[in-house]
PDB file of N, CA and C in Angstrom:
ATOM      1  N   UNK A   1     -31.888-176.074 -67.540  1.00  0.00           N
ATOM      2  CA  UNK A   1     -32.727-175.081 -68.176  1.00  0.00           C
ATOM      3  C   UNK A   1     -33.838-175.810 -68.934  1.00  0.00           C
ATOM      4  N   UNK A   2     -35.124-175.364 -68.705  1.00  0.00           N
ATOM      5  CA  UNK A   2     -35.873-175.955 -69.613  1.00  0.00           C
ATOM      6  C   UNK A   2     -36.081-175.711 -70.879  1.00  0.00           C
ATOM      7  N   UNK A   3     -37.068-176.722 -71.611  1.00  0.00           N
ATOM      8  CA  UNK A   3     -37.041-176.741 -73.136  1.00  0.00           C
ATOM      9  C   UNK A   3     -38.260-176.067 -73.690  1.00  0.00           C
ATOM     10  N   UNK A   4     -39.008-175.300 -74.224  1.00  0.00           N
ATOM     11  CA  UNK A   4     -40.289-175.075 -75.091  1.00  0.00           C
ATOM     12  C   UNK A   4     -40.550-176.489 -75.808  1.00  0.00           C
ATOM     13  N   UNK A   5     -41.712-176.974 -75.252  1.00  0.00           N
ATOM     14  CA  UNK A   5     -42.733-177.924 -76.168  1.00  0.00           C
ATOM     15  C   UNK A   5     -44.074-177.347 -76.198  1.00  0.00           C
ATOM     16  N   UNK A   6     -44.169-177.433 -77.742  1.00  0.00           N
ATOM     17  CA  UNK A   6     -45.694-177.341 -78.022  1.00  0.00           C
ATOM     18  C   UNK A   6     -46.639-178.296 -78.173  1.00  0.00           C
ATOM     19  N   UNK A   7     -47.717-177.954 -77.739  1.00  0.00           N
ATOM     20  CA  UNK A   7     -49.003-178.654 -77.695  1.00  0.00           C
ATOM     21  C   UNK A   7     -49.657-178.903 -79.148  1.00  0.00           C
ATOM     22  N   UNK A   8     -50.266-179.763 -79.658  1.00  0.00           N
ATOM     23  CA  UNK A   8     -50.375-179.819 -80.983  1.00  0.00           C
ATOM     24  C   UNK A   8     -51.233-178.724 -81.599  1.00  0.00           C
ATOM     25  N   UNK A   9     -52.483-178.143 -80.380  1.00  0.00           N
ATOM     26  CA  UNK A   9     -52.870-176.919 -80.543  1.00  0.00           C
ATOM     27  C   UNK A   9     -52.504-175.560 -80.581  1.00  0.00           C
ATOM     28  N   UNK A  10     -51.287-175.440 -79.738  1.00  0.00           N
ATOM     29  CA  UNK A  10     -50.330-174.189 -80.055  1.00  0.00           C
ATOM     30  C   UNK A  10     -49.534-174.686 -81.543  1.00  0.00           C
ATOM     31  N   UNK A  11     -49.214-175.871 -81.929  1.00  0.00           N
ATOM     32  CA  UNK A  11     -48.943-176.068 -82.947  1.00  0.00           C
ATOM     33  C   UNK A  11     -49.779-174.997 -84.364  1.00  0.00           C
ATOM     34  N   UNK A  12     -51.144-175.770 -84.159  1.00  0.00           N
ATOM     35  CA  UNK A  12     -52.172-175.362 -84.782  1.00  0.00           C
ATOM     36  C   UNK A  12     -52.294-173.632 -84.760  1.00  0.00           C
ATOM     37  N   UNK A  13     -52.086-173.724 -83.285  1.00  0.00           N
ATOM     38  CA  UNK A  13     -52.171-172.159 -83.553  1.00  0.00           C
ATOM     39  C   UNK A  13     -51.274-171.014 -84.760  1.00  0.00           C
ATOM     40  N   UNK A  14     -50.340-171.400 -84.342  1.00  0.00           N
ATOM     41  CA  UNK A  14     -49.357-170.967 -85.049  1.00  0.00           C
ATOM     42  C   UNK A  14     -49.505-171.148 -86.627  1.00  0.00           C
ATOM     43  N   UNK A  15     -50.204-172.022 -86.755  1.00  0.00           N
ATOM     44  CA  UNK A  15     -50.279-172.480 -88.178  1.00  0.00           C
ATOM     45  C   UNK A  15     -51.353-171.234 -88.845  1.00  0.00           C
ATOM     46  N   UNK A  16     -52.667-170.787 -87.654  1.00  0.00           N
ATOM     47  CA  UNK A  16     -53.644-170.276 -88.383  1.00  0.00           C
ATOM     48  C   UNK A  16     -52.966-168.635 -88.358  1.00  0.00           C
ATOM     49  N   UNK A  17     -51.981-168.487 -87.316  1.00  0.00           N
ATOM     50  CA  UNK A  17     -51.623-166.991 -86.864  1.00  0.00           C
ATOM     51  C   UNK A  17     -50.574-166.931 -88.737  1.00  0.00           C
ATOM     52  N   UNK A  18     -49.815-167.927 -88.937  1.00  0.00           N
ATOM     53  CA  UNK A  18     -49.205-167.833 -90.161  1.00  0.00           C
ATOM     54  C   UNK A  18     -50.039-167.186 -91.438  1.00  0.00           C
ATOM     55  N   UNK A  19     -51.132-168.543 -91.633  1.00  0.00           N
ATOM     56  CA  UNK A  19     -52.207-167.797 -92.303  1.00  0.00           C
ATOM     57  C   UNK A  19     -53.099-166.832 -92.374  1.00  0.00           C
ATOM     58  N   UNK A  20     -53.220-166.423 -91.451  1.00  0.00           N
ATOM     59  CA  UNK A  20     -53.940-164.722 -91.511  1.00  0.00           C
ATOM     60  C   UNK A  20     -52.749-163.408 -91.599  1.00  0.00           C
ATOM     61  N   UNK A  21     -51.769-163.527 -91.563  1.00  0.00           N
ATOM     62  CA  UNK A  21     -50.578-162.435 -91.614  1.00  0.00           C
ATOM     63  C   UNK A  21     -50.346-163.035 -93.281  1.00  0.00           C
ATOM     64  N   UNK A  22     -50.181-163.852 -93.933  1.00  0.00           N
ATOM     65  CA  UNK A  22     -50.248-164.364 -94.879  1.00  0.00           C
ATOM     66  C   UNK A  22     -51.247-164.298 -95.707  1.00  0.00           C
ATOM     67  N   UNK A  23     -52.527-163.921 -95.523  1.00  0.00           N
ATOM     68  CA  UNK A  23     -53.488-163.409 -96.202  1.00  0.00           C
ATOM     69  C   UNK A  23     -53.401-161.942 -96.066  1.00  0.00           C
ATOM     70  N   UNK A  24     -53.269-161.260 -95.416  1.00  0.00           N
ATOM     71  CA  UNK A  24     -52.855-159.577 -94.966  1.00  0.00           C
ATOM     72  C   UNK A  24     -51.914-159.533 -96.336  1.00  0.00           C
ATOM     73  N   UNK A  25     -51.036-159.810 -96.294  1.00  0.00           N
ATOM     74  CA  UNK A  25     -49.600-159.087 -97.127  1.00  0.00           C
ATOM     75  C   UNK A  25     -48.631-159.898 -97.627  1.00  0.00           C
ATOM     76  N   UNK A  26     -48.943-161.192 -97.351  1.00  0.00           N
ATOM     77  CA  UNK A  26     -47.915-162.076 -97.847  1.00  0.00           C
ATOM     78  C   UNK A  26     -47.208-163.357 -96.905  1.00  0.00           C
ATOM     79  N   UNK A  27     -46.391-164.222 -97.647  1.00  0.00           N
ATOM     80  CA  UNK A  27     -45.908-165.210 -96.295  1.00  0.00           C
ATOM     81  C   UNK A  27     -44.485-164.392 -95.671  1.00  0.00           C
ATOM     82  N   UNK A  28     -43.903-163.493 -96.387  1.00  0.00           N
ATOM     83  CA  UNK A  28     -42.904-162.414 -95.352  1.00  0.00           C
ATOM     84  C   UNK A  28     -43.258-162.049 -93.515  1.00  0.00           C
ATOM     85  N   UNK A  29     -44.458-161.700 -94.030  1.00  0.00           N
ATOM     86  CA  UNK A  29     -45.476-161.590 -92.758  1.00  0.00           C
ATOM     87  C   UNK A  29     -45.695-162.327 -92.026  1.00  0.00           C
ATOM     88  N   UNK A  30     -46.175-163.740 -92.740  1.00  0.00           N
ATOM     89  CA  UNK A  30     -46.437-164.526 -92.113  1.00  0.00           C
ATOM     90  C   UNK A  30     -45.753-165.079 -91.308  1.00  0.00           C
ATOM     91  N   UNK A  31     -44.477-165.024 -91.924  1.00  0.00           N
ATOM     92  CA  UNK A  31     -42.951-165.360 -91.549  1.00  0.00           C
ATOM     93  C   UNK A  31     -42.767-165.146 -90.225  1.00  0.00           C
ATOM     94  N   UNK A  32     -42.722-164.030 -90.249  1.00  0.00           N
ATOM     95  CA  UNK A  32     -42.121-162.563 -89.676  1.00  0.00           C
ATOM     96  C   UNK A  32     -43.379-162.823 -88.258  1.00  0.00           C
ATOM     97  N   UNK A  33     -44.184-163.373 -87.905  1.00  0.00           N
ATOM     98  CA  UNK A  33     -44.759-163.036 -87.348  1.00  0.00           C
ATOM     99  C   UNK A  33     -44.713-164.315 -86.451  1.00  0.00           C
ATOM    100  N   UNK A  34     -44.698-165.538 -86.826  1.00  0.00           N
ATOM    101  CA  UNK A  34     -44.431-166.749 -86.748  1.00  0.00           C
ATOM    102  C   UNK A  34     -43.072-166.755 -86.096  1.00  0.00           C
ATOM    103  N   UNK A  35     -41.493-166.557 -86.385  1.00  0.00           N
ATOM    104  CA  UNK A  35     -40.371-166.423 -85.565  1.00  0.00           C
ATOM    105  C   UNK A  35     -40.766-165.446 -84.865  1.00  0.00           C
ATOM    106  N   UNK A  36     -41.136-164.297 -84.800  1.00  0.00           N
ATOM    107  CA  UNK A  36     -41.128-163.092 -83.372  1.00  0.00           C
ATOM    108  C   UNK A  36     -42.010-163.984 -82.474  1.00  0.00           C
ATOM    109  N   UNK A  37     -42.954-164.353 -82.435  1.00  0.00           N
ATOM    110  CA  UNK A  37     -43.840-165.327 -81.346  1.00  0.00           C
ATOM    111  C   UNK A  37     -42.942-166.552 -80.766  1.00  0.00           C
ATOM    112  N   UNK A  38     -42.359-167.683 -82.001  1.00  0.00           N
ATOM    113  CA  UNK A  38     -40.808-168.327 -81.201  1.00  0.00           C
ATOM    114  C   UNK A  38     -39.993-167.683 -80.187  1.00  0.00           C
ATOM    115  N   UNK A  39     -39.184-166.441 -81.292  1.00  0.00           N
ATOM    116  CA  UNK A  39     -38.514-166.371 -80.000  1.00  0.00           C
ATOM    117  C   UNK A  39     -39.170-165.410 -78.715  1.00  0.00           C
ATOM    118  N   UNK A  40     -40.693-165.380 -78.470  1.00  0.00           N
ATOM    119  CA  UNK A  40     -40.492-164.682 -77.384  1.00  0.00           C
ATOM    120  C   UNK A  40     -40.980-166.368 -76.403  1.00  0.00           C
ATOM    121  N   UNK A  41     -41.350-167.342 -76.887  1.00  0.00           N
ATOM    122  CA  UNK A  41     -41.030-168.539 -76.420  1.00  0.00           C
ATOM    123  C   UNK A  41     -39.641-168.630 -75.665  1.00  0.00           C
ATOM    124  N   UNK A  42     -38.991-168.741 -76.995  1.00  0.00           N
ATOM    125  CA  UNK A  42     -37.616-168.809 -76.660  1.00  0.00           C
ATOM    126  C   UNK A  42     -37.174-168.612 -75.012  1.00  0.00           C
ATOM    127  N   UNK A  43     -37.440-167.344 -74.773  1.00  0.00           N
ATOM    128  CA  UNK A  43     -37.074-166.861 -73.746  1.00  0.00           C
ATOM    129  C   UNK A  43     -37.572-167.238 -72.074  1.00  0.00           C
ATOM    130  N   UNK A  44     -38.508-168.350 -72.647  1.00  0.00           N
ATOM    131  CA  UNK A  44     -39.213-168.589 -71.097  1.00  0.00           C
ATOM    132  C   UNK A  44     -38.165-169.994 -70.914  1.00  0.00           C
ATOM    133  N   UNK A  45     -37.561-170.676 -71.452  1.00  0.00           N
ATOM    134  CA  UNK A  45     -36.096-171.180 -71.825  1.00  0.00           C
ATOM    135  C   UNK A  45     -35.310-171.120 -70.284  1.00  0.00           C
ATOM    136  N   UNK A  46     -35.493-169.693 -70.395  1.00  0.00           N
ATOM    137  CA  UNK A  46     -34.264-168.778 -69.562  1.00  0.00           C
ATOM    138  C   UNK A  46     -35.101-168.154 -68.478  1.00  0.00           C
ATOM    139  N   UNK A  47     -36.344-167.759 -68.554  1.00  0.00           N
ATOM    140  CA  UNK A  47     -37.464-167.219 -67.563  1.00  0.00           C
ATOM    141  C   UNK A  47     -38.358-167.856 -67.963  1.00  0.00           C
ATOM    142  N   UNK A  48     -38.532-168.955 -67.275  1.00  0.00           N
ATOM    143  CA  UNK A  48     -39.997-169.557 -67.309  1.00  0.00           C
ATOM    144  C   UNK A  48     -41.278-168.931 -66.215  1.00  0.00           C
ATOM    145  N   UNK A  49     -40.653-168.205 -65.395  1.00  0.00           N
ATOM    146  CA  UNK A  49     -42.164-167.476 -64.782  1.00  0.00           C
ATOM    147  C   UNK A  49     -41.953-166.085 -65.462  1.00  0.00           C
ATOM    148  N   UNK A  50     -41.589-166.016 -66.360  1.00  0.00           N
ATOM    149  CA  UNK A  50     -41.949-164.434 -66.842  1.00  0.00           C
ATOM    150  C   UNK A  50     -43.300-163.921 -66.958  1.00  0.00           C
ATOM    151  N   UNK A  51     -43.998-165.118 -67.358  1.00  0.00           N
ATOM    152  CA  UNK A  51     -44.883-165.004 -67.854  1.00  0.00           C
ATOM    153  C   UNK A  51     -46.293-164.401 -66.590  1.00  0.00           C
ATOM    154  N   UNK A  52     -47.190-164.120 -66.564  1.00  0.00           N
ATOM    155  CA  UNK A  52     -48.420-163.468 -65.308  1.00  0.00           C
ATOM    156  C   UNK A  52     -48.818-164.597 -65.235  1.00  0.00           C
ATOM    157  N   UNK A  53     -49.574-164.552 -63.536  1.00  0.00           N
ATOM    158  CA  UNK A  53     -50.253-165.551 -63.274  1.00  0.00           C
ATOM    159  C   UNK A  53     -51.569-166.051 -64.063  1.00  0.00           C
ATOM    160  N   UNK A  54     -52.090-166.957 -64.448  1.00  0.00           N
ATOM    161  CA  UNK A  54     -53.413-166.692 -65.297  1.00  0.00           C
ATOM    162  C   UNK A  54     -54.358-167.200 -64.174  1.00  0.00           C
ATOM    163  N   UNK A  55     -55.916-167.312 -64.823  1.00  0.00           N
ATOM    164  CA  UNK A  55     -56.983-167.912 -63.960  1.00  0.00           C
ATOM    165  C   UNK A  55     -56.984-168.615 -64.384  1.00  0.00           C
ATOM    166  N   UNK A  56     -56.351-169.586 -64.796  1.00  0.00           N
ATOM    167  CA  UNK A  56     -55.647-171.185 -64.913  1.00  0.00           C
ATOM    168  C   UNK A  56     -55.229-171.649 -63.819  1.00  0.00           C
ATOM    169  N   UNK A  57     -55.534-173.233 -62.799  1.00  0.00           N
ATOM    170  CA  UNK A  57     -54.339-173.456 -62.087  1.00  0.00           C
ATOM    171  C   UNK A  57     -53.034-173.875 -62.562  1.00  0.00           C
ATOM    172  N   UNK A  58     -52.141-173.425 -61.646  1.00  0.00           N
ATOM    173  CA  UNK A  58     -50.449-173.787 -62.227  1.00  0.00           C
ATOM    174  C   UNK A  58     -49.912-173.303 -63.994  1.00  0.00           C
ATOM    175  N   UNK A  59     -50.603-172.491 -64.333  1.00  0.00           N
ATOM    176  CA  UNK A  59     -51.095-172.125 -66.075  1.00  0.00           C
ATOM    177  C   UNK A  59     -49.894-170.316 -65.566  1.00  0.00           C
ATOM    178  N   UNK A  60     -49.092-170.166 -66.641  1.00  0.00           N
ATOM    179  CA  UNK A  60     -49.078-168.455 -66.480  1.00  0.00           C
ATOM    180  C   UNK A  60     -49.397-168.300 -68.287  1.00  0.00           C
ATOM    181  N   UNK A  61     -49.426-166.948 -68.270  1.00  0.00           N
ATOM    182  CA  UNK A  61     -49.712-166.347 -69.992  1.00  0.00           C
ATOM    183  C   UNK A  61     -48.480-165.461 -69.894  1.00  0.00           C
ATOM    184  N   UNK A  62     -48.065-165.665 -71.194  1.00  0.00           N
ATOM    185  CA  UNK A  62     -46.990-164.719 -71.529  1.00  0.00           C
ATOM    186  C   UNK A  62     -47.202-163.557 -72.823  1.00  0.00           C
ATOM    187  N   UNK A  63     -47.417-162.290 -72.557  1.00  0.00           N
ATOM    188  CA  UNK A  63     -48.382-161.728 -73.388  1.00  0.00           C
ATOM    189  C   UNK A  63     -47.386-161.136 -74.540  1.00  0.00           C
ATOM    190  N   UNK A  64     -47.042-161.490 -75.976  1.00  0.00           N
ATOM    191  CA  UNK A  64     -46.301-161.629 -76.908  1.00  0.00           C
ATOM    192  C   UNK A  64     -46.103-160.281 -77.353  1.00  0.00           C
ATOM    193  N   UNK A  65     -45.196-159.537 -77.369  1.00  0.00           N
ATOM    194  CA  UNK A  65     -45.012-158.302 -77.550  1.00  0.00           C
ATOM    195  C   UNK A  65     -45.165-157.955 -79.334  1.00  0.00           C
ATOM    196  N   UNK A  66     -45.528-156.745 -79.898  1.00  0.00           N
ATOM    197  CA  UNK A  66     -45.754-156.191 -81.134  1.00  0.00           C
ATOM    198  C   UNK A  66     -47.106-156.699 -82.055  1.00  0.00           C
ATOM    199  N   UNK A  67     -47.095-158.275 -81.670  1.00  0.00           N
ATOM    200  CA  UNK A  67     -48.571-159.388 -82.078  1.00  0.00           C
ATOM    201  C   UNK A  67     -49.565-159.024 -80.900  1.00  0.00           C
ATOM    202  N   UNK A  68     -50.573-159.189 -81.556  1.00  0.00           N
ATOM    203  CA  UNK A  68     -52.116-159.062 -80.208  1.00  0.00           C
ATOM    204  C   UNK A  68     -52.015-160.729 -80.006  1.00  0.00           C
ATOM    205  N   UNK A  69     -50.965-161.219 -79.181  1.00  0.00           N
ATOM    206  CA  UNK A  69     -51.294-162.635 -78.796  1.00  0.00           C
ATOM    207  C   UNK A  69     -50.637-162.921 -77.404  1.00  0.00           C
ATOM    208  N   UNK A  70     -50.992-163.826 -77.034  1.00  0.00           N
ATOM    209  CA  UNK A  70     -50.646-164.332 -75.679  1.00  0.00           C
ATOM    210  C   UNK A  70     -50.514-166.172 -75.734  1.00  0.00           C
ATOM    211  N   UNK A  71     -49.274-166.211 -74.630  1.00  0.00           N
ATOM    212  CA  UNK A  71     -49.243-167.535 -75.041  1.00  0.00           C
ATOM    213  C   UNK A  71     -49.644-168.268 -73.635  1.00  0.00           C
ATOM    214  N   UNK A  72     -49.925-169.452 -73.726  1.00  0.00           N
ATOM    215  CA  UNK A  72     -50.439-169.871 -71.901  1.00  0.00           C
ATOM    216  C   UNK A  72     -49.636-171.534 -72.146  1.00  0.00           C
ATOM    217  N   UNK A  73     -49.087-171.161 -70.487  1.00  0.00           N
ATOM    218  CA  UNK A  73     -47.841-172.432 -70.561  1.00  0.00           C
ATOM    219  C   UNK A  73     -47.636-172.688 -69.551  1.00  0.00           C
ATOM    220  N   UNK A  74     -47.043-173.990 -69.158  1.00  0.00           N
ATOM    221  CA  UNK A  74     -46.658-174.400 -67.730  1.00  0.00           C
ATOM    222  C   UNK A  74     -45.763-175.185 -67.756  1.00  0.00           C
ATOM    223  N   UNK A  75     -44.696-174.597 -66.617  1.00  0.00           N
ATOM    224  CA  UNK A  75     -43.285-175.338 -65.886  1.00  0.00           C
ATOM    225  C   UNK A  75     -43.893-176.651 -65.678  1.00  0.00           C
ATOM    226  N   UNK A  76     -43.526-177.571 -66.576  1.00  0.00           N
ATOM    227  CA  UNK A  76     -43.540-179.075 -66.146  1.00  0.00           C
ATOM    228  C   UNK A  76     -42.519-179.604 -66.389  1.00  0.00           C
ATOM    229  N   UNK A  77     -41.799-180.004 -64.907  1.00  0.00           N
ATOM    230  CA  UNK A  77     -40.435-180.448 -64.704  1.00  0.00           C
ATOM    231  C   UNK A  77     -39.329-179.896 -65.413  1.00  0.00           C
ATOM    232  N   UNK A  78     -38.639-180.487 -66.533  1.00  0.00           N
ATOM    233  CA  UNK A  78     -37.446-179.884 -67.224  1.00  0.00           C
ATOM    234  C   UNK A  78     -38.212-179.111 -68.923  1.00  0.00           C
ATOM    235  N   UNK A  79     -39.173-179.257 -68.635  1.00  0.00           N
ATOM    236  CA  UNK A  79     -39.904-178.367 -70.053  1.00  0.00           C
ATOM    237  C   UNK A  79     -41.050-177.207 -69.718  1.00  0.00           C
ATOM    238  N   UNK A  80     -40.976-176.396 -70.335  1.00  0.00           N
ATOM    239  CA  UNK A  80     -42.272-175.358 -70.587  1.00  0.00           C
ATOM    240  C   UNK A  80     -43.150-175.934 -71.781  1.00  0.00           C
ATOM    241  N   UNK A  81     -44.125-176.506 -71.193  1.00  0.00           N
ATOM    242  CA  UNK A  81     -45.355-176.844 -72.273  1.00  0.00           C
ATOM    243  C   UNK A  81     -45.914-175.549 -72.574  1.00  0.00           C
ATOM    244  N   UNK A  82     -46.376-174.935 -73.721  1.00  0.00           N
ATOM    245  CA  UNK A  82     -47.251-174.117 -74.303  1.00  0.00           C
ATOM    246  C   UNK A  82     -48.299-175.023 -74.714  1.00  0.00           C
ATOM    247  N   UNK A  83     -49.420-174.647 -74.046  1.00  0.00           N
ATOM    248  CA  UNK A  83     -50.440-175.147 -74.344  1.00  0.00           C
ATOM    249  C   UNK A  83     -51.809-174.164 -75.528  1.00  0.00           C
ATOM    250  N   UNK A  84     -51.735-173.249 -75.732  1.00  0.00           N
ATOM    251  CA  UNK A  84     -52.093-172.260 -76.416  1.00  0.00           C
ATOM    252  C   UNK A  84     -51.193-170.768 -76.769  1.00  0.00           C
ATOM    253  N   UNK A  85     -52.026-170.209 -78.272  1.00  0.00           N
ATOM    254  CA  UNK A  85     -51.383-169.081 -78.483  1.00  0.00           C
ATOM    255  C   UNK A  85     -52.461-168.629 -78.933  1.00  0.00           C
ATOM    256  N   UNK A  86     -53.287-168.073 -78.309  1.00  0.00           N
ATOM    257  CA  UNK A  86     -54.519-167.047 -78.996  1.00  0.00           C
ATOM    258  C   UNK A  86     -54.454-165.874 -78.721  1.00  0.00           C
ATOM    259  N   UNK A  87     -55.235-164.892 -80.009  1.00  0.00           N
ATOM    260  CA  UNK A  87     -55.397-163.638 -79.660  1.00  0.00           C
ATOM    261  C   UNK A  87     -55.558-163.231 -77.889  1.00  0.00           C
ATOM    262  N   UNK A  88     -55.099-161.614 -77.942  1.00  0.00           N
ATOM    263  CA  UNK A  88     -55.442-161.260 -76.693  1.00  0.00           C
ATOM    264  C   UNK A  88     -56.716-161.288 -75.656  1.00  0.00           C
ATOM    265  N   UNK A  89     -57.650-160.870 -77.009  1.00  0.00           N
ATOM    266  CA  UNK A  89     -58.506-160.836 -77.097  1.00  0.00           C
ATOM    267  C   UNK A  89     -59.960-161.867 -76.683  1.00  0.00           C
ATOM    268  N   UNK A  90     -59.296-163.280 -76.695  1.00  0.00           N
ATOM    269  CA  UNK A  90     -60.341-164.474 -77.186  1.00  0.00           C
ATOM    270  C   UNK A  90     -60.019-165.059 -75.883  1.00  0.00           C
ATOM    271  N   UNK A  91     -61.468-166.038 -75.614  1.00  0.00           N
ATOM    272  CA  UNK A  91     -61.948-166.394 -74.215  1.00  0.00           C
ATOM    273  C   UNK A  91     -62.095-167.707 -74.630  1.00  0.00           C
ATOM    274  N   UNK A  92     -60.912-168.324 -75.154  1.00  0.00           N
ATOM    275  CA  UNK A  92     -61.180-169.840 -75.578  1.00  0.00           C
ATOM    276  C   UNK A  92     -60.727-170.761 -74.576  1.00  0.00           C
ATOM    277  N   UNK A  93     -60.822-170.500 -73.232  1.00  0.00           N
ATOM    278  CA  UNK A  93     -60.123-171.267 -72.382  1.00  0.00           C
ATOM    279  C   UNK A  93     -59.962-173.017 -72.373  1.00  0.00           C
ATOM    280  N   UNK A  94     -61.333-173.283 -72.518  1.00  0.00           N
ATOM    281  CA  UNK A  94     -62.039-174.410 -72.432  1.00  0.00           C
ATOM    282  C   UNK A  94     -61.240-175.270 -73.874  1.00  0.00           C
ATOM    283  N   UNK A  95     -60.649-174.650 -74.516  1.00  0.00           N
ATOM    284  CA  UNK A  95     -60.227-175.394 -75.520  1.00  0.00           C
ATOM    285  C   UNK A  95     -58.385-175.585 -75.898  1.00  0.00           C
ATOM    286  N   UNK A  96     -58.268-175.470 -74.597  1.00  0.00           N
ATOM    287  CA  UNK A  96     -56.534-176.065 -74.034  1.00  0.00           C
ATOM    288  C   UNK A  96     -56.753-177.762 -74.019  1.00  0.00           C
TER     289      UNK A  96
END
């Protein structure tokens, strides 16, 4: 079964998704928003093509349920790299 590794930029990501739910209402939020995005990681663990094909090669997105985010990752060998977690919204491709 493979493992979730993050990219130092999904790292990052996560860091800024903390801080803006954390400026909203508190670090509860921030919290709270930060593990629900893990574990829907978690789960590519166990389904690593869950995720849609993207216009990435060999890239799928896994689109994070209750958060406006999406995560973009790829089956490499015995790990799922996440290479980003940006809004739904944002066309930052170029910066994987």
């Amino acid at each position: 079964m493979p493992k979730i590794a993050l990219s130092s930029k999904a790292e990052s990501d996560l860091d800024g998704i903390y801080e803006h739910y954390d400026g909203l209402a508190g670090p509860e939020l921030g919290e709270a928003a930060v593990f629900h995005i893990l574990g829907c990681l978690e789960m590519l663990e166990r389904f690593p093509n869950a995720g849609k094909v993207s216009a990435s090669p060999d890239c799928r997105e896994l689109v994070i349920t209750t958060y406006p985010y999406r995560a973009t990752y790829s089956l490499q060998g015995d790990r799922v790299m996440v290479f980003r977690i940006l809004h739904r919204h944002s066309e930052r491709r170029e910066d994987w």
